[in-house]
Protein backbone atom coordinates (compact mmCIF):
# COMPACT_ATOMS: atom_id res chain seq x y z
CA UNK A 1 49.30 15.72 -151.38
CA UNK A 2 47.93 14.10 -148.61
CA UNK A 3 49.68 10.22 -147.24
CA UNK A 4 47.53 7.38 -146.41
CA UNK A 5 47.62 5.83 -143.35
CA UNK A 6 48.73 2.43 -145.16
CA UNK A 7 51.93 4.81 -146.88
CA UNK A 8 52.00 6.49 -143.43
CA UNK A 9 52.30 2.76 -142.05
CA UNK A 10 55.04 1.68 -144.59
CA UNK A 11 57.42 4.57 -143.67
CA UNK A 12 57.42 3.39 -139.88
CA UNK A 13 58.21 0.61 -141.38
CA UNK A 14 60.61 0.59 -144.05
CA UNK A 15 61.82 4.68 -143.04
CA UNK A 16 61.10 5.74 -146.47
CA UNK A 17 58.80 6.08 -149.09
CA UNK A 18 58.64 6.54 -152.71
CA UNK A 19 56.76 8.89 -155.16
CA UNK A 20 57.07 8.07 -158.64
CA UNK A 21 57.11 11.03 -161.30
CA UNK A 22 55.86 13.25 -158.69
CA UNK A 23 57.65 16.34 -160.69
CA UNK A 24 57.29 16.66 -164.18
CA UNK A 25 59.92 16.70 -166.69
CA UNK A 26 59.44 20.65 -167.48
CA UNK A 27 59.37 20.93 -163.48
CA UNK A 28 62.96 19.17 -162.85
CA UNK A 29 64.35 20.70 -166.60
CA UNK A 30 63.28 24.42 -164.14
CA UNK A 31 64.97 23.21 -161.11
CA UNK A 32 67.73 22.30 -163.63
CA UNK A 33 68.25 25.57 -164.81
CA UNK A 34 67.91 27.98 -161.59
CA UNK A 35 70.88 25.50 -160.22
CA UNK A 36 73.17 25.95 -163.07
CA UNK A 37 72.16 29.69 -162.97
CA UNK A 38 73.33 29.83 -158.84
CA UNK A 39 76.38 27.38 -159.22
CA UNK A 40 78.19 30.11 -160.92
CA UNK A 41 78.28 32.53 -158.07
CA UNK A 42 80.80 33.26 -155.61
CA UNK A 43 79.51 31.70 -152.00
CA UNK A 44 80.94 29.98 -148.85
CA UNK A 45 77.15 28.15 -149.53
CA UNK A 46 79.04 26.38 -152.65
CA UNK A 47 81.33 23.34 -152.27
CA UNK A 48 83.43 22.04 -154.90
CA UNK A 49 85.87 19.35 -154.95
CA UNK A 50 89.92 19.75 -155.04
CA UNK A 51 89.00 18.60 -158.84
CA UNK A 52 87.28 22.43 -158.99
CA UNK A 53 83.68 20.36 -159.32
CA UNK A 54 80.83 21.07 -158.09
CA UNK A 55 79.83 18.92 -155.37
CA UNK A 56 76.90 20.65 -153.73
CA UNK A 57 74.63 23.93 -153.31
CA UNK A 58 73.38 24.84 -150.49
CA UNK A 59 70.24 27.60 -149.20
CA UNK A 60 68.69 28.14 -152.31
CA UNK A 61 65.09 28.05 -150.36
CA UNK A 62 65.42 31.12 -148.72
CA UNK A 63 64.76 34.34 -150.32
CA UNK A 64 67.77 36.24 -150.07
CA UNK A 65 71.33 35.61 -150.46
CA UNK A 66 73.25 34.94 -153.15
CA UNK A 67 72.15 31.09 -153.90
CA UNK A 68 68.44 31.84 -153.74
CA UNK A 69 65.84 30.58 -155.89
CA UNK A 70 61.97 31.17 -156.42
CA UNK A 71 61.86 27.40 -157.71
CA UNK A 72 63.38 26.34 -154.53
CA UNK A 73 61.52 28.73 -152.19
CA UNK A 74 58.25 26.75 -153.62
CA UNK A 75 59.71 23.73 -153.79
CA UNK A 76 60.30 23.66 -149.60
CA UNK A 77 56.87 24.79 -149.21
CA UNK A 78 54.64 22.90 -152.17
CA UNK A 79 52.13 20.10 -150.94
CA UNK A 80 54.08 17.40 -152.41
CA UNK A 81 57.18 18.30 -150.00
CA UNK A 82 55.70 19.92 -147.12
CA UNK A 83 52.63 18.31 -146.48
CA UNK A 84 53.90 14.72 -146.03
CA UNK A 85 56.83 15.80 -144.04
CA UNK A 86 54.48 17.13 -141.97
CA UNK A 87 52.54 13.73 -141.39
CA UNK A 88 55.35 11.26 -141.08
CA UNK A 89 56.89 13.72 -138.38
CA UNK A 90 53.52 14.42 -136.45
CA UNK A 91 53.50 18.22 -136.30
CA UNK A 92 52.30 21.20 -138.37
CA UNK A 93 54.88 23.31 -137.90
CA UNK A 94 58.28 22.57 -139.82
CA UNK A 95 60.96 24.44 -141.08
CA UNK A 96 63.77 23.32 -143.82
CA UNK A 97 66.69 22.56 -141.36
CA UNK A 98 69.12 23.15 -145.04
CA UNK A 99 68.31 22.54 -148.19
CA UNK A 100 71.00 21.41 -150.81
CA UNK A 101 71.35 19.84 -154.07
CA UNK A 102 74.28 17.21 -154.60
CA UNK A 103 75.95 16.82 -157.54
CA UNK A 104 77.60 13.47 -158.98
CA UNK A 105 79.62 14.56 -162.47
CA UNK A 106 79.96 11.93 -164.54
CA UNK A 107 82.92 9.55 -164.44
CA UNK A 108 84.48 11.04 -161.29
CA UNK A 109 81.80 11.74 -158.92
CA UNK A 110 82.51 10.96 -155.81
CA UNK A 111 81.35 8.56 -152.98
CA UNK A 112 79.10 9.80 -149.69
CA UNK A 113 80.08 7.23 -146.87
CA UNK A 114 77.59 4.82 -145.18
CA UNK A 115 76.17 7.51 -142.08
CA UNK A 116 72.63 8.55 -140.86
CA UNK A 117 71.80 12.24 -140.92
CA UNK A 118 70.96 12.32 -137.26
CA UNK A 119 74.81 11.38 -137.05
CA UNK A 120 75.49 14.79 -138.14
CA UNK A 121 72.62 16.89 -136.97
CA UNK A 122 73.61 15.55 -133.22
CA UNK A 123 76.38 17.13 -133.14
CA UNK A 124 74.54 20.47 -134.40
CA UNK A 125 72.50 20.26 -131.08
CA UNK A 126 69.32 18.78 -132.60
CA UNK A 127 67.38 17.25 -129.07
CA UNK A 128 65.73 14.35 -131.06
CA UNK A 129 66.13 12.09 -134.27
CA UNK A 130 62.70 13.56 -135.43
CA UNK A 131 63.56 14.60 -139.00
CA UNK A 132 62.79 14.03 -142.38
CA UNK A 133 64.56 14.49 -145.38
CA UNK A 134 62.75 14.25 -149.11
CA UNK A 135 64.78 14.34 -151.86
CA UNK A 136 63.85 14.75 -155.55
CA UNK A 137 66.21 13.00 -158.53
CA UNK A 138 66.97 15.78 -161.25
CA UNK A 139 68.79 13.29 -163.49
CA UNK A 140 68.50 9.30 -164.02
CA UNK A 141 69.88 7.59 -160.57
CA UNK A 142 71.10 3.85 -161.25
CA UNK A 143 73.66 1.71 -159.58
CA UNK A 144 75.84 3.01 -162.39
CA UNK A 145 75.69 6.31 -161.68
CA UNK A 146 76.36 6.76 -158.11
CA UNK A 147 72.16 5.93 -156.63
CA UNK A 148 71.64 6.00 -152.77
CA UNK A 149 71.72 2.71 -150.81
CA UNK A 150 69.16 2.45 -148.05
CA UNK A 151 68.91 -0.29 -145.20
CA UNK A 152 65.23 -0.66 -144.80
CA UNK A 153 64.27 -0.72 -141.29
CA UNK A 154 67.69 1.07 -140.02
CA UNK A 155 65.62 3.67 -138.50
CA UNK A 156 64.21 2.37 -135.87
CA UNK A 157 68.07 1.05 -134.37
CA UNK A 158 69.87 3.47 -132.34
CA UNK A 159 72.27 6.39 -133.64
CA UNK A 160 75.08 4.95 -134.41
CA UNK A 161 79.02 5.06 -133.49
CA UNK A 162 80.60 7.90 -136.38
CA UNK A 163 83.74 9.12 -137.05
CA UNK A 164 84.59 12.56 -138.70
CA UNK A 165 86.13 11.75 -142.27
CA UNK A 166 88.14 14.51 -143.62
CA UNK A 167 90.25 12.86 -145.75
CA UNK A 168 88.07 10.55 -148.57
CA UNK A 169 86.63 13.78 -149.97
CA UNK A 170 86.73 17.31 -150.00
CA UNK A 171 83.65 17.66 -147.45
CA UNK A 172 83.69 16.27 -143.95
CA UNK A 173 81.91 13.65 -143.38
CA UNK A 174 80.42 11.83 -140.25
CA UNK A 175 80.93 8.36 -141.39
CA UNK A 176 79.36 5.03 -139.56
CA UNK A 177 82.95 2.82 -137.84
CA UNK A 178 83.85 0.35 -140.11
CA UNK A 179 83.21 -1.91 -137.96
CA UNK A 180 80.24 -0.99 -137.01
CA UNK A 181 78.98 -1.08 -140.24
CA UNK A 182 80.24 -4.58 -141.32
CA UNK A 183 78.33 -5.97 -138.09
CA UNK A 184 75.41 -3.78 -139.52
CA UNK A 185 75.51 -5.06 -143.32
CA UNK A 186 75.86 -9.35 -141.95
CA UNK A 187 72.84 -8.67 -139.62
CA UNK A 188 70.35 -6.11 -141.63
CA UNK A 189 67.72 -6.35 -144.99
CA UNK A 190 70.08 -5.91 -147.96
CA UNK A 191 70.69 -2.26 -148.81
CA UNK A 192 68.10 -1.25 -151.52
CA UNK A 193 69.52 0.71 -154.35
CA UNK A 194 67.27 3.70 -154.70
CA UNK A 195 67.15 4.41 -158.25
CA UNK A 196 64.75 6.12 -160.64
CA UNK A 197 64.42 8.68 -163.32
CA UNK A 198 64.08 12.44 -163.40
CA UNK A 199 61.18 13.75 -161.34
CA UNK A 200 61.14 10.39 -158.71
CA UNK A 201 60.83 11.52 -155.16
CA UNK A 202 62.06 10.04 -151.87
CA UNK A 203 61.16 10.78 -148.13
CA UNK A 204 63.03 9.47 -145.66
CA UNK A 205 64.12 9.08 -141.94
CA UNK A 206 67.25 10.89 -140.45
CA UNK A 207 67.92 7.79 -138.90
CA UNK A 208 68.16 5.67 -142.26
CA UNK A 209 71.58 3.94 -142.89
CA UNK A 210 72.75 5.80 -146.37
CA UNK A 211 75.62 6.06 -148.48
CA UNK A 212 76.51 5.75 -152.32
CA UNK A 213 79.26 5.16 -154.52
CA UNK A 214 81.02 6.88 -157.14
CA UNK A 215 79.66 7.87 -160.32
CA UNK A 216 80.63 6.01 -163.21
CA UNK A 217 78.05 6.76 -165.91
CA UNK A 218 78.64 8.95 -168.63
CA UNK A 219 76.01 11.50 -167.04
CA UNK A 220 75.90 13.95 -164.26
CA UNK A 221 73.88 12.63 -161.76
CA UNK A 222 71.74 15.24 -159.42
CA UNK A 223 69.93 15.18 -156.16
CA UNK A 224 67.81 17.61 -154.28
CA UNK A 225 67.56 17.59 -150.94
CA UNK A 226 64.90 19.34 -148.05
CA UNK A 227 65.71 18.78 -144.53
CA UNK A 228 62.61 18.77 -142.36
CA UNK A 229 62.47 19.96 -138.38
CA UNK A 230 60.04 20.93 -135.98
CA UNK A 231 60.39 24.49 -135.19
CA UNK A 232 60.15 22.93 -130.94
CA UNK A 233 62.94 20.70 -132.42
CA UNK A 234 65.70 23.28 -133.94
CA UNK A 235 69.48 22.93 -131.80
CA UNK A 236 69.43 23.72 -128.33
CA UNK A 237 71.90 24.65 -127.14
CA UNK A 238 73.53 25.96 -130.18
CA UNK A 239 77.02 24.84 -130.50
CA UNK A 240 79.87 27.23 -129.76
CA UNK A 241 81.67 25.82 -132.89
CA UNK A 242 78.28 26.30 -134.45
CA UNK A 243 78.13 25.16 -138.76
CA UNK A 244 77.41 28.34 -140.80
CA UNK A 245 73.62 28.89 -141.32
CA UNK A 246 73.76 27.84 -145.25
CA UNK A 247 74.06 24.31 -143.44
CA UNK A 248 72.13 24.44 -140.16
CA UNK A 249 69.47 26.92 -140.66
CA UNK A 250 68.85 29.82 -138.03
CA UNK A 251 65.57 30.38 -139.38
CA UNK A 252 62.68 28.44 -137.17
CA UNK A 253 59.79 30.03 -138.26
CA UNK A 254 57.13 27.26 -139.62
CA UNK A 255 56.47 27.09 -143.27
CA UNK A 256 53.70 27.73 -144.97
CA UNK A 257 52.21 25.63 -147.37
CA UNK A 258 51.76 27.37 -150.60
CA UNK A 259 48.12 27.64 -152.30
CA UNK A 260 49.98 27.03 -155.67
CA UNK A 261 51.46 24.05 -157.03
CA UNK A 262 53.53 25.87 -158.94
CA UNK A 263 57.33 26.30 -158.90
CA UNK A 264 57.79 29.01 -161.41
CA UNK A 265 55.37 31.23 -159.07
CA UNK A 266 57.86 34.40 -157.97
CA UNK A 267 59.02 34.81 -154.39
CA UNK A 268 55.60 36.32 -152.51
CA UNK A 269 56.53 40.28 -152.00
């Protein structure tokens, strides 16, 4: 899949784009079932809430260890991912900085504070806010449900003052000051809830202004997520206090894109 300089245009813009039904519904039901399949293993690359829910899975695009998937390997590496990460960041040569899937059960599925990525991946020794992140919706993602809020245009501001939340949920999270973010929310676009059905895509800036709110709907509600990086672009330094490589990836060779489409293709040998 190749952007056009107008879509190329709107995500300078805007810092994200959209792609509707850019999976298929036998496509996402696949991607379904190899995450159901690696959610019941035993790995530090699992987080569940203090419910005992699952909350997200991490490093399934690699292909070894005990969360990997040959859906996810392709996935990272198919044209519709790969390619325009690769335009909207200006090089060639990328790697997946982590790949996860999040996981909103229904009813009590939990909030993800207002923060920008880059807020995190700072701290991880990343030199520049150069990143993309495109996510694809595995169930239907409404207001109800728990969708992502955007601020269009929050990219291009500057990295913002965050906190480290330990407390709201079970994962630590580098939330935007409260203050901060009120000032942000009277002087911005209004958030855009970014909702959609099974199979809608999103690519967006590590810089956006995110969050979203708890799940209410009587469905699970799934996300999955690539993290783009230049290989020039992975930490450096490293941290001492470095996060385990199932979240910041070790591995900076460039991917490849795949001559297949497909995602039920096995891992190359």
């Amino acid at each position: 899949m190749q952007l056009t300089d107008a879509q190329i245009a709107q995500f300078d813009r805007d810092g994200f784009l959209r792609f509707e039904n850019l999976f298929s519904s036998p496509e996402i039901g696949h991607i379904k079932e190899e995450l159901a399949r690696v959610s019941q293993v035993d790995s530090d690359a699992i987080i569940r809430e203090r419910t005992g829910a699952l909350r997200t899975v991490y490093r399934s695009h690699e292909p070894d260890g005990p969360t990997a998937s040959s859906a996810f390997y392709r996935l990272a590496r198919t044209p519709r991912f790969l390619r325009p990460a690769q335009q909207v960041l200006g090089d060639d040569e990328l790697y997946i900085y982590h790949c996860k899937a999040n996981i909103k059960p229904a009813i009590d599925g939990t909030v993800w504070l207002w923060h920008q990525d880059y807020g995190y991946w700072q701290h991880d020794g990343v030199p520049t806010p150069n990143m993309a992140t495109f996510l694809v919706m595995l169930d239907d993602a409404s207001e109800m449900s728990g969708c992502l809020y955007f601020i269009p245009g929050s990219h291009k501001g500057p990295v913002l003052p965050a906190y480290k939340d330990e407390t709201t949920t079970s994962y630590p999270q580098w939330a935007i000051e409260k203050k901060t973010m009120i000032e942000v929310l009277a002087n911005s676009p209004k958030p855009v809830a970014i909702e959609g059905g099974p199979g809608t895509a999103v690519l967006f800036h590590c810089k956006m202004i995110h969050g979203s709110g708890h799940n209410l709907a009587g469905h699970d509600r799934w996300h999955c997520y690539m993290a783009y990086n230049p290989s020039k672009n992975r930490p450096n330094p490293i941290p001492k206090n470095a996060r385990p490589d199932y979240v910041v990836s070790q591995n900076y060779a460039p991917l490849q894109l795949t001559e297949s489409d497909s995602l039920r293709e096995p891992v190359p040998a």
